[in-house]
Each structure stands twice: as C-alpha cells, then as structure tokens.
C-alpha atoms as a PDB file:
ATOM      1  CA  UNK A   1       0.000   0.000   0.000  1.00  0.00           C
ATOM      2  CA  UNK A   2       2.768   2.592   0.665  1.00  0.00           C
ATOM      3  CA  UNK A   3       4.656   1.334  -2.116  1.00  0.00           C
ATOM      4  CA  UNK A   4       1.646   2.195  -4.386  1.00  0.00           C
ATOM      5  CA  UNK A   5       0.853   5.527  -2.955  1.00  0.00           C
ATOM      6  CA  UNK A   6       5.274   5.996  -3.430  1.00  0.00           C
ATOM      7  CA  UNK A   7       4.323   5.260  -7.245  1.00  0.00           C
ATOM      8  CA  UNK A   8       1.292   7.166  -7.323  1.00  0.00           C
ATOM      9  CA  UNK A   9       3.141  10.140  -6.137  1.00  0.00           C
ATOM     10  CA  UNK A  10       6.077   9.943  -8.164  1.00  0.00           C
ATOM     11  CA  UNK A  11       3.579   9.385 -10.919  1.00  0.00           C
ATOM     12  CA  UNK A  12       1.496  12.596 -10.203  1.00  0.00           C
ATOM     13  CA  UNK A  13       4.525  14.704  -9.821  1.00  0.00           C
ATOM     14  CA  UNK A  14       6.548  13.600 -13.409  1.00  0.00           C
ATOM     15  CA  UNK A  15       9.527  11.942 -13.936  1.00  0.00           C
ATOM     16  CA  UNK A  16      12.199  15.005 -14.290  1.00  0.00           C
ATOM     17  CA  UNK A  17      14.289  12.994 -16.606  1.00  0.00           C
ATOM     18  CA  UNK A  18      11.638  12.268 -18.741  1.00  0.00           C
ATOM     19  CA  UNK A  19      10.377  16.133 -18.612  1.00  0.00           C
ATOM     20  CA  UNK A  20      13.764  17.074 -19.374  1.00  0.00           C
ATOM     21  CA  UNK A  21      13.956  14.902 -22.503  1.00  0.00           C
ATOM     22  CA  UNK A  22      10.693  16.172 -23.648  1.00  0.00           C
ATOM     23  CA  UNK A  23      11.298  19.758 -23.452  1.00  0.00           C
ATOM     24  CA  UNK A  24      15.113  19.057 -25.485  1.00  0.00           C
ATOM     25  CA  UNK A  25      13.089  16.766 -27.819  1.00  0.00           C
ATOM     26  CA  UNK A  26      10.338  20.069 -28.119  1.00  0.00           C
ATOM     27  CA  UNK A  27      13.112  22.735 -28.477  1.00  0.00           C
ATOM     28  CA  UNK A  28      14.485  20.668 -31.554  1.00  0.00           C
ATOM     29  CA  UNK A  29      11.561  20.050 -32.775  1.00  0.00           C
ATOM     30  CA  UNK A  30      11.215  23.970 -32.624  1.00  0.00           C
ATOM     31  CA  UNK A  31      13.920  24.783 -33.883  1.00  0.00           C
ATOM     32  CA  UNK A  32      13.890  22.399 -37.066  1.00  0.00           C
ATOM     33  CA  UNK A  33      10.901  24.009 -37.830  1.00  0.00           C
ATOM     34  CA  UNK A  34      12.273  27.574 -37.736  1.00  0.00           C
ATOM     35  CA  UNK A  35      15.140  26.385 -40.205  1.00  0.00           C
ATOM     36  CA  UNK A  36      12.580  25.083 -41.928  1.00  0.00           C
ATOM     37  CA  UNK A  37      10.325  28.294 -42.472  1.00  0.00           C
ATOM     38  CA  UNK A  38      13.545  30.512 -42.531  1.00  0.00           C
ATOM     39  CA  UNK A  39      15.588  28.938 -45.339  1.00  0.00           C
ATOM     40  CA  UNK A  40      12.682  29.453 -48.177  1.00  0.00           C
ATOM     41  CA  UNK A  41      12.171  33.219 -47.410  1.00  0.00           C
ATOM     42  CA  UNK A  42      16.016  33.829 -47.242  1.00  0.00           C
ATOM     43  CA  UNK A  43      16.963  32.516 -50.516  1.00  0.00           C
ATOM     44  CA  UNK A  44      14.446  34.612 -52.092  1.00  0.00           C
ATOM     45  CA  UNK A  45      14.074  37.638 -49.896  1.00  0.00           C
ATOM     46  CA  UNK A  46      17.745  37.807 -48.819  1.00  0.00           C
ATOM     47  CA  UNK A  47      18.625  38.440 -45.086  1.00  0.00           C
ATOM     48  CA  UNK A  48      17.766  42.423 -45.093  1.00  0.00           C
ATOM     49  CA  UNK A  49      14.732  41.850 -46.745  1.00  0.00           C
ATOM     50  CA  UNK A  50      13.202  38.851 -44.364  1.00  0.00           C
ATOM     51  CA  UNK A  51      11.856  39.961 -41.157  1.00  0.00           C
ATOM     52  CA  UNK A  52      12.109  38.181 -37.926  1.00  0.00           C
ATOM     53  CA  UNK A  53       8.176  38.500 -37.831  1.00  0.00           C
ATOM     54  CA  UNK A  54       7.726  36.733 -41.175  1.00  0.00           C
ATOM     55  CA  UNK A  55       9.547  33.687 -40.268  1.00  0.00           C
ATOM     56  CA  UNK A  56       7.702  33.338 -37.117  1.00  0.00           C
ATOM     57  CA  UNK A  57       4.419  33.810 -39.087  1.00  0.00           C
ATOM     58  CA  UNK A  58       5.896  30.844 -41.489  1.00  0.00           C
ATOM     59  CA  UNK A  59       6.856  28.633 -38.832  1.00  0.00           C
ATOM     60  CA  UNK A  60       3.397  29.477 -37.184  1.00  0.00           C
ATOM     61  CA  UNK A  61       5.837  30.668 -33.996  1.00  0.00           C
ATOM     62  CA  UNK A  62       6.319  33.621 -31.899  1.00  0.00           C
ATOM     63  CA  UNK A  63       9.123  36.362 -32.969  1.00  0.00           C
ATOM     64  CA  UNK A  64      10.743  35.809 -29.264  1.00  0.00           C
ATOM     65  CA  UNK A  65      11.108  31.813 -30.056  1.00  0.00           C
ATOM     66  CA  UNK A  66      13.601  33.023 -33.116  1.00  0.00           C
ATOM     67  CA  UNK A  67      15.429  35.159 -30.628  1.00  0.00           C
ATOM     68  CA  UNK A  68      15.462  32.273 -27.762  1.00  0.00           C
ATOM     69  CA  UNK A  69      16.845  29.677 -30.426  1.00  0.00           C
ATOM     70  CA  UNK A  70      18.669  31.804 -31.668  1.00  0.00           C
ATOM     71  CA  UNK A  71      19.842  35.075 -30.701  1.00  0.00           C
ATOM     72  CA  UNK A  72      20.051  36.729 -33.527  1.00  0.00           C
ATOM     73  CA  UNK A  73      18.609  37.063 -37.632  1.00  0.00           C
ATOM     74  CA  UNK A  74      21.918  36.555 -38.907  1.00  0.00           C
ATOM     75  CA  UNK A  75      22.387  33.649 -36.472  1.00  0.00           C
ATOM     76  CA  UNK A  76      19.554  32.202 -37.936  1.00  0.00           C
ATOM     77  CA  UNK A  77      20.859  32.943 -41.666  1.00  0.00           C
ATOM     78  CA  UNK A  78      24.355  31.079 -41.038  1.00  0.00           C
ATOM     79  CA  UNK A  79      22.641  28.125 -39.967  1.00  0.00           C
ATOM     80  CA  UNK A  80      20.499  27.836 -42.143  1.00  0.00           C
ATOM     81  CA  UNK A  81      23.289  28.243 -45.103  1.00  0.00           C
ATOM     82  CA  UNK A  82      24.913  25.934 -43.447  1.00  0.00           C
ATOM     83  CA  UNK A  83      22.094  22.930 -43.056  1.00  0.00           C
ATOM     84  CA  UNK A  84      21.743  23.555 -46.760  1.00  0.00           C
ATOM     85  CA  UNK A  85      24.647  22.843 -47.947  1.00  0.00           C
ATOM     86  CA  UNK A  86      25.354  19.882 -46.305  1.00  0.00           C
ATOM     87  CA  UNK A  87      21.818  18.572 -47.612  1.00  0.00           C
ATOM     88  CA  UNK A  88      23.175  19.390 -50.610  1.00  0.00           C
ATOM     89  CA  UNK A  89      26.173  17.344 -49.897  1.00  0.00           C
ATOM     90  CA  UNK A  90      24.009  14.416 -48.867  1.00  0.00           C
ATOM     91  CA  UNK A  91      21.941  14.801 -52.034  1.00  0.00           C
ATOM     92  CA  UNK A  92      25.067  15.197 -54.176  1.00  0.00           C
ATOM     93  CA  UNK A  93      26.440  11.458 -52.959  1.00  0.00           C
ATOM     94  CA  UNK A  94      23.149  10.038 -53.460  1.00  0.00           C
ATOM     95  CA  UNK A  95      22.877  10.864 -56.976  1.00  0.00           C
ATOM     96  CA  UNK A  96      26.710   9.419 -57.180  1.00  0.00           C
ATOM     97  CA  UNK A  97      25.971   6.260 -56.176  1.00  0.00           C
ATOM     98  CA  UNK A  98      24.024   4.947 -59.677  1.00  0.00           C
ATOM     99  CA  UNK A  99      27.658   5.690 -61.071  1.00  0.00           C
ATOM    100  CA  UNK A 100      29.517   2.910 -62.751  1.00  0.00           C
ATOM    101  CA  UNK A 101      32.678   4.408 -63.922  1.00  0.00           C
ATOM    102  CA  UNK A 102      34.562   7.877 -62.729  1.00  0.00           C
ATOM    103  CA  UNK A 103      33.378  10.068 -65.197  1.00  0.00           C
ATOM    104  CA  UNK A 104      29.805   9.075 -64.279  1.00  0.00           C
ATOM    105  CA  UNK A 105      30.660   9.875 -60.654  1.00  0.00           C
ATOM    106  CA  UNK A 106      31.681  13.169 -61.412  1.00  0.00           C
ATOM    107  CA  UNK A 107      29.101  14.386 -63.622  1.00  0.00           C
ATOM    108  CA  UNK A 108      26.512  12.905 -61.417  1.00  0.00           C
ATOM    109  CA  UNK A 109      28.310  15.113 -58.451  1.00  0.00           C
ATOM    110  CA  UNK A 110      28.479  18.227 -60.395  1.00  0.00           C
ATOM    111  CA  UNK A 111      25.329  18.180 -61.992  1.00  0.00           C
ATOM    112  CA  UNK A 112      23.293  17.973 -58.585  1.00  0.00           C
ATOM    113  CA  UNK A 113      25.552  20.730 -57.239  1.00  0.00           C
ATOM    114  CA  UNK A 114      24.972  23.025 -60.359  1.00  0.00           C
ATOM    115  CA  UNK A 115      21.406  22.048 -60.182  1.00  0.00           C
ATOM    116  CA  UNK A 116      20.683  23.848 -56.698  1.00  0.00           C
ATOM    117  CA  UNK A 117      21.203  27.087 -55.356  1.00  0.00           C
ATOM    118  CA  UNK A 118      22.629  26.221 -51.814  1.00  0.00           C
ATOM    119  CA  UNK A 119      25.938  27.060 -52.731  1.00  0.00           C
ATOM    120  CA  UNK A 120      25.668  30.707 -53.421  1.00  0.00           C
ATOM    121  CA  UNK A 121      23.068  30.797 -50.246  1.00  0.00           C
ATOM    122  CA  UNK A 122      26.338  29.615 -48.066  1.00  0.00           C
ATOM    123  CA  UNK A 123      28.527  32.182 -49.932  1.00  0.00           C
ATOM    124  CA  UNK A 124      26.448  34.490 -48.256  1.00  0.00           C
ATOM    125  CA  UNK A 125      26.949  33.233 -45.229  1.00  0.00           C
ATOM    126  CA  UNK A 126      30.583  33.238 -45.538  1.00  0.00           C
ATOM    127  CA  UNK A 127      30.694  37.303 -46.772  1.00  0.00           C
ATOM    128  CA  UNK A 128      28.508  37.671 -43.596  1.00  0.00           C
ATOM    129  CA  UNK A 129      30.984  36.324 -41.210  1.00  0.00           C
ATOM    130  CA  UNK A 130      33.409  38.268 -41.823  1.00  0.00           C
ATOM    131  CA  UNK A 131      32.200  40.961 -39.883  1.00  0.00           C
ATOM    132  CA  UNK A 132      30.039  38.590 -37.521  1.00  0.00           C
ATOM    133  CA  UNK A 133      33.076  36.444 -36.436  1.00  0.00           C
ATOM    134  CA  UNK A 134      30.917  35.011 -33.139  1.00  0.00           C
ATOM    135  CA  UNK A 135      29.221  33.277 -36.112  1.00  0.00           C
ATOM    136  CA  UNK A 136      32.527  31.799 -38.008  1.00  0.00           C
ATOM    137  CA  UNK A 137      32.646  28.706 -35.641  1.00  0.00           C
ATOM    138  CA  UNK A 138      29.604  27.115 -37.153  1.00  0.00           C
ATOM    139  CA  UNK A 139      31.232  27.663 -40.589  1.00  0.00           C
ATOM    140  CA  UNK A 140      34.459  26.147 -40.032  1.00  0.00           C
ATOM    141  CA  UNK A 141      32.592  23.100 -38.291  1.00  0.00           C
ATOM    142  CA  UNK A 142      30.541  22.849 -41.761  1.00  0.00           C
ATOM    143  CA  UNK A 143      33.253  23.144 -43.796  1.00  0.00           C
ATOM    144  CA  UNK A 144      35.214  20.540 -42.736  1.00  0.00           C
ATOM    145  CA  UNK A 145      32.403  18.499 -42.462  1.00  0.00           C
ATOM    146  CA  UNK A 146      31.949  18.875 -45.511  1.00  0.00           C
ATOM    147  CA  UNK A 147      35.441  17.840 -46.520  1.00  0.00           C
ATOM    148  CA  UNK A 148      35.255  14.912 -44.174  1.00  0.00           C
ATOM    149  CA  UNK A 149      32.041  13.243 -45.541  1.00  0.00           C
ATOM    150  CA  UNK A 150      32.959  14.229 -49.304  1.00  0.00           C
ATOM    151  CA  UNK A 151      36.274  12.205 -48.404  1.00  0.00           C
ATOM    152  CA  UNK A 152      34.708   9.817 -47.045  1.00  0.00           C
ATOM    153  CA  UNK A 153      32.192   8.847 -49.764  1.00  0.00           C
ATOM    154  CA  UNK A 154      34.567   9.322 -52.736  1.00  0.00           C
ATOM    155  CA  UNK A 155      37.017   6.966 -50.709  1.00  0.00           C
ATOM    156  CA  UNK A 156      33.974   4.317 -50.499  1.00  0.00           C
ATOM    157  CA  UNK A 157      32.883   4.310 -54.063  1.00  0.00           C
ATOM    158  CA  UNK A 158      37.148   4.507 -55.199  1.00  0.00           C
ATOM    159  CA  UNK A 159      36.824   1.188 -52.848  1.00  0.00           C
ATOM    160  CA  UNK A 160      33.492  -0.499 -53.991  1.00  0.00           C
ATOM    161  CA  UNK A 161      34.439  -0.047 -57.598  1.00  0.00           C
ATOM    162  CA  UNK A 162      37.824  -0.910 -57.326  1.00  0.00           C
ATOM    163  CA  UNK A 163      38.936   2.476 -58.802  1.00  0.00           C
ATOM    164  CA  UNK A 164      42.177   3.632 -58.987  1.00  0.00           C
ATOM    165  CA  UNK A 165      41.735   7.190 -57.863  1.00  0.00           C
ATOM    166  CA  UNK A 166      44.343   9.890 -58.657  1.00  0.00           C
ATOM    167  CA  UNK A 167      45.004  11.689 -55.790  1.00  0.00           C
ATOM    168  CA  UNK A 168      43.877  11.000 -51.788  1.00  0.00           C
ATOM    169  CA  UNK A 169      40.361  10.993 -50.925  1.00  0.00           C
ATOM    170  CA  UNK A 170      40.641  14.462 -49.020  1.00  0.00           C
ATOM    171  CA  UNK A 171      42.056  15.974 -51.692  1.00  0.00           C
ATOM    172  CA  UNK A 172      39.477  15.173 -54.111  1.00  0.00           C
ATOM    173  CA  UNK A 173      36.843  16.263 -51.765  1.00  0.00           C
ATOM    174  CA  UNK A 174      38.714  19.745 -50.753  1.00  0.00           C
ATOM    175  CA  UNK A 175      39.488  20.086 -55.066  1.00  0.00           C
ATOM    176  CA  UNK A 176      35.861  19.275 -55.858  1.00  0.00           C
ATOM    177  CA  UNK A 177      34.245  21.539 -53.412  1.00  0.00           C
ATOM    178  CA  UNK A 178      36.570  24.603 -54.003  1.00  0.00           C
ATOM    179  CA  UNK A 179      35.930  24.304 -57.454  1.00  0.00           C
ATOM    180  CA  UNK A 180      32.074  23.642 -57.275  1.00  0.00           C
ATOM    181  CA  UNK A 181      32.222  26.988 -55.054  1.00  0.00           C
ATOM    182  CA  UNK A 182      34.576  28.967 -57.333  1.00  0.00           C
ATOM    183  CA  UNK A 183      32.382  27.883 -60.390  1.00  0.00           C
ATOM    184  CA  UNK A 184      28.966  28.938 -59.321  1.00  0.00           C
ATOM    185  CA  UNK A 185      29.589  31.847 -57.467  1.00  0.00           C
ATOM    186  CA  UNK A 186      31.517  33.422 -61.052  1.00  0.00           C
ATOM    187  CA  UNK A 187      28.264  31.679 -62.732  1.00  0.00           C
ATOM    188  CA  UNK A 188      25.832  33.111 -60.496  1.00  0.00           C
ATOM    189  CA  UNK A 189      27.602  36.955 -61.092  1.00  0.00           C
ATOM    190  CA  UNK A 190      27.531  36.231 -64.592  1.00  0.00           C
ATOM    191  CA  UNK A 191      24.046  34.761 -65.179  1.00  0.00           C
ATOM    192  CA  UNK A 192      25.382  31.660 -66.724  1.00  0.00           C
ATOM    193  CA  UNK A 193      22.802  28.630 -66.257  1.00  0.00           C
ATOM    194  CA  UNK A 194      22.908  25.546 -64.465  1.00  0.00           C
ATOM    195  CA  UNK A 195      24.269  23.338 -67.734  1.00  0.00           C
ATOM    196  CA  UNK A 196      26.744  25.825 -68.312  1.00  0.00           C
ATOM    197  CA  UNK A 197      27.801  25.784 -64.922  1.00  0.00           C
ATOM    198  CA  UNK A 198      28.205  22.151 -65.035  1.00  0.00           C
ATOM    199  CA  UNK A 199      30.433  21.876 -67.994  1.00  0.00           C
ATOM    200  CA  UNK A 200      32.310  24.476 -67.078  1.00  0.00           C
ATOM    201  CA  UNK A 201      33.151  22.466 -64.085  1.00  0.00           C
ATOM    202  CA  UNK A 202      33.869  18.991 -65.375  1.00  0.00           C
ATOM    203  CA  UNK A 203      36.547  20.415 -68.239  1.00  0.00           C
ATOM    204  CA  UNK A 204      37.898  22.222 -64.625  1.00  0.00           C
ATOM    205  CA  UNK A 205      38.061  19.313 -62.768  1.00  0.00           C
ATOM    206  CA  UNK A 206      39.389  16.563 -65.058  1.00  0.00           C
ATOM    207  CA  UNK A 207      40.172  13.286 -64.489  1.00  0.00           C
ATOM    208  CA  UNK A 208      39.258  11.823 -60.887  1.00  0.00           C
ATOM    209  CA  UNK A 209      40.084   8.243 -61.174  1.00  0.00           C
ATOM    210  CA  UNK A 210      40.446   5.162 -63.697  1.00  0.00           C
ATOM    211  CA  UNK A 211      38.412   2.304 -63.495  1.00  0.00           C
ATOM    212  CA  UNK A 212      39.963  -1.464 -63.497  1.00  0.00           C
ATOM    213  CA  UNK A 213      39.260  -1.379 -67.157  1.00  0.00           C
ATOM    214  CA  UNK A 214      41.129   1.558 -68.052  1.00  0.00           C
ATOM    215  CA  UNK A 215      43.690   0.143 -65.636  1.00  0.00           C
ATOM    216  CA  UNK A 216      44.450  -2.916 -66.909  1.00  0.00           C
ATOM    217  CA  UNK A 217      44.351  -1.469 -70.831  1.00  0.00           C
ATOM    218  CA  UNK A 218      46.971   0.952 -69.469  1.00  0.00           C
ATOM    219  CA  UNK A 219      48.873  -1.782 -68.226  1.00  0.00           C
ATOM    220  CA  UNK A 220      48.675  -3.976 -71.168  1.00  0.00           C
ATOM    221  CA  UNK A 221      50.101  -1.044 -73.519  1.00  0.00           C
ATOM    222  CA  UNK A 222      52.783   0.003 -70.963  1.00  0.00           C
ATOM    223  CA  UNK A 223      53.573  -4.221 -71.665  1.00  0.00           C
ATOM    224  CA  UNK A 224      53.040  -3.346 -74.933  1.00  0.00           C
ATOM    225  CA  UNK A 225      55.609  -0.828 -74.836  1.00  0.00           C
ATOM    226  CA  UNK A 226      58.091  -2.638 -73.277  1.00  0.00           C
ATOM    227  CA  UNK A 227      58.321  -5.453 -75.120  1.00  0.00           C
ATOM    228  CA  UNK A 228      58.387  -3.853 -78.439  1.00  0.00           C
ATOM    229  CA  UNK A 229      61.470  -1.780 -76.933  1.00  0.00           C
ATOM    230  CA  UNK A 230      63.201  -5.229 -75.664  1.00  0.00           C
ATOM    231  CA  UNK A 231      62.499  -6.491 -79.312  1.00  0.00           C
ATOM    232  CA  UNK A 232      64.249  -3.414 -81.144  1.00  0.00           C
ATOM    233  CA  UNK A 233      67.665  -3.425 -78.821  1.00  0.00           C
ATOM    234  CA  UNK A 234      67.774  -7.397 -79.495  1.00  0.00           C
END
C-alpha cells in the first residue's frame, strides 16, 4: 500500500528525466521548424529583406522563439546556409551512387551541385561572417564536415568499384568543393545557367580516377611498350 501511494506520487509529480527529454526533444523540434520556415524566405528575400516577424508567421511561432533559439537574424541565416549545404552534400552522394565508372561519378556530383542554389546561399553566409566572427565557428565546423564526408564517400565508391583514384580521398573532396564553389559563385555573377555551370566544371576538374578497365588497358600497352622496346635493342 505505501509502495503504491510511493508510485502514485512519483507518478502525479513527473519523472524530471523524462520532462527534461521532452522539453530538449520540443526545443528541436522547434527549432527544425524555424530552419525550416527561414531557409525558403532567405533565398528569395535575402537576409535584409526577411523579417524576424515573417519567419515566425511561417513557422506558425512567436518572434521571441527566433530570438530564444537563436539570438540573432543573422544567427539564424548562417545556420540555415549551413544545413543547406550539407543537404546538398548528402543529395550530391546520393545521386553518385548509380555511377559505374569515374566520369559518371563526377558528372553525377556536379550536376546535382549546379542544379541547386545552396551554394551561393552559403557564400552568403561566408561574406557575412566576416564581420560577424561570433558566427565563423559554425562555418568552419561545416566546412570541414563537408570535406570529411565528401572524403569519405569518394574513398567508399574509389573502394566499392575498385577504382584507382588519382590523388587522396581528401584531396578530391577539398578540389571538388573549391571548385564547385569557385564555379557557381563566377556563374551566379555572370548569369550563366545551371548546364553551363556544369560543364564548365567537369573540363575544370578533369580526371578523378580510372576504373579497373582503363587500368588494366593501361597496363597492357605500358607491356606493350616494353616489349616492343626489348624487341628493337635485341
């Protein structure tokens, strides 16, 4: 009987574990939601031209939730800059993986890249940390994340396929992004569209890897080679 009423009690005042986990489970729910509503009206509105108001009205939230999560509107921009492009990065090595051979790979990569508009959105970003450096941490964590996942994908299909890649996997990532970013931001300035974009950036990047058949043709002309040149000195 006490040990009932115990329970009872215990039952009528909450578990505070269990209220803690709800309330971190609410706040990201909350602030998923914000991202959510904020990312849309930024890439067409631009930061000066979205107001803290709107997004709340989007998210179907109060102004002061923004500012809680938050802090600040340009806070709120960086993050969401930065959420985009690594979705874009996760959408980028989906559409790699139907690739059979390296050239595949890297037109698959750069057309999905060229395709969206997340890069110049972080660009933004980056141009507005530079006088916001409180916000800088958040890109340096997304950039190498970036790197790090790139690398790590690349390295996995150079593996699965038995590729022969042509330099290391973080190099390829660092290369590919740098050039995606150089690319589309001169594109964007220029008005050049997505397909131009995306040549323009395969003639820049090249030659990734060789595949075992371009391998093994390689190796049978180097043999080739080097028994026609034993043949002439004999």
């Amino acid at each position: 009987m006490v040990e009932k009423s115990a329970q009872q009690a215990l039952e009528a005042a909450g578990d505070p574990k269990h209220a803690a986990r709800a309330t971190r489970s609410a706040g990201r729910k909350m602030r998923s939601l914000l991202l959510d509503a904020a990312s849309p009206l930024f890439r067409e509105r631009g930061l000066s031209g979205t107001a803290i108001t709107d997004i709340a009205a989007a998210a179907n939230a109060f102004p002061s939730q923004i500012t809680y999560y938050f802090r600040t509107k340009e806070a709120l921009f960086v993050e969401c800059a930065c959420r985009d492009l690594l979705y874009l990065a996760q959408a980028t090595e989906q559409a790699a993986l139907k690739a059979r051979t390296p050239r595949e790979y890297t037109r698959a990569l750069a057309e999905t890249v060229t395709a969206s508009d997340s890069i110049a959105f972080f660009a933004e970003a980056l141009t507005l940390t530079r006088r916001r450096q409180d916000l800088a941490p958040l890109v340096e964590r997304t950039i190498e994340r970036l790197h790090s996942e790139g690398a790590r994908a690349y390295a996995g299909q150079v593996a699965r396929h038995g590729w022969r890649s042509l330099r290391a996997p973080d190099e390829s990532s660092r290369r590919f992004w740098a050039v995606a970013i150089g690319i589309i931001l001169e594109g964007c300035a220029m008005g050049r569209s997505p397909e131009a974009l995306c040549a323009e950036m395969l003639r820049v990047l090249g030659e990734q890897a060789k595949s075992t058949g371009d391998t093994a043709r390689l190796r049978l002309v180097d043999e080739h080679d080097a028994s026609s040149h034993q043949s002439e000195e004999g």
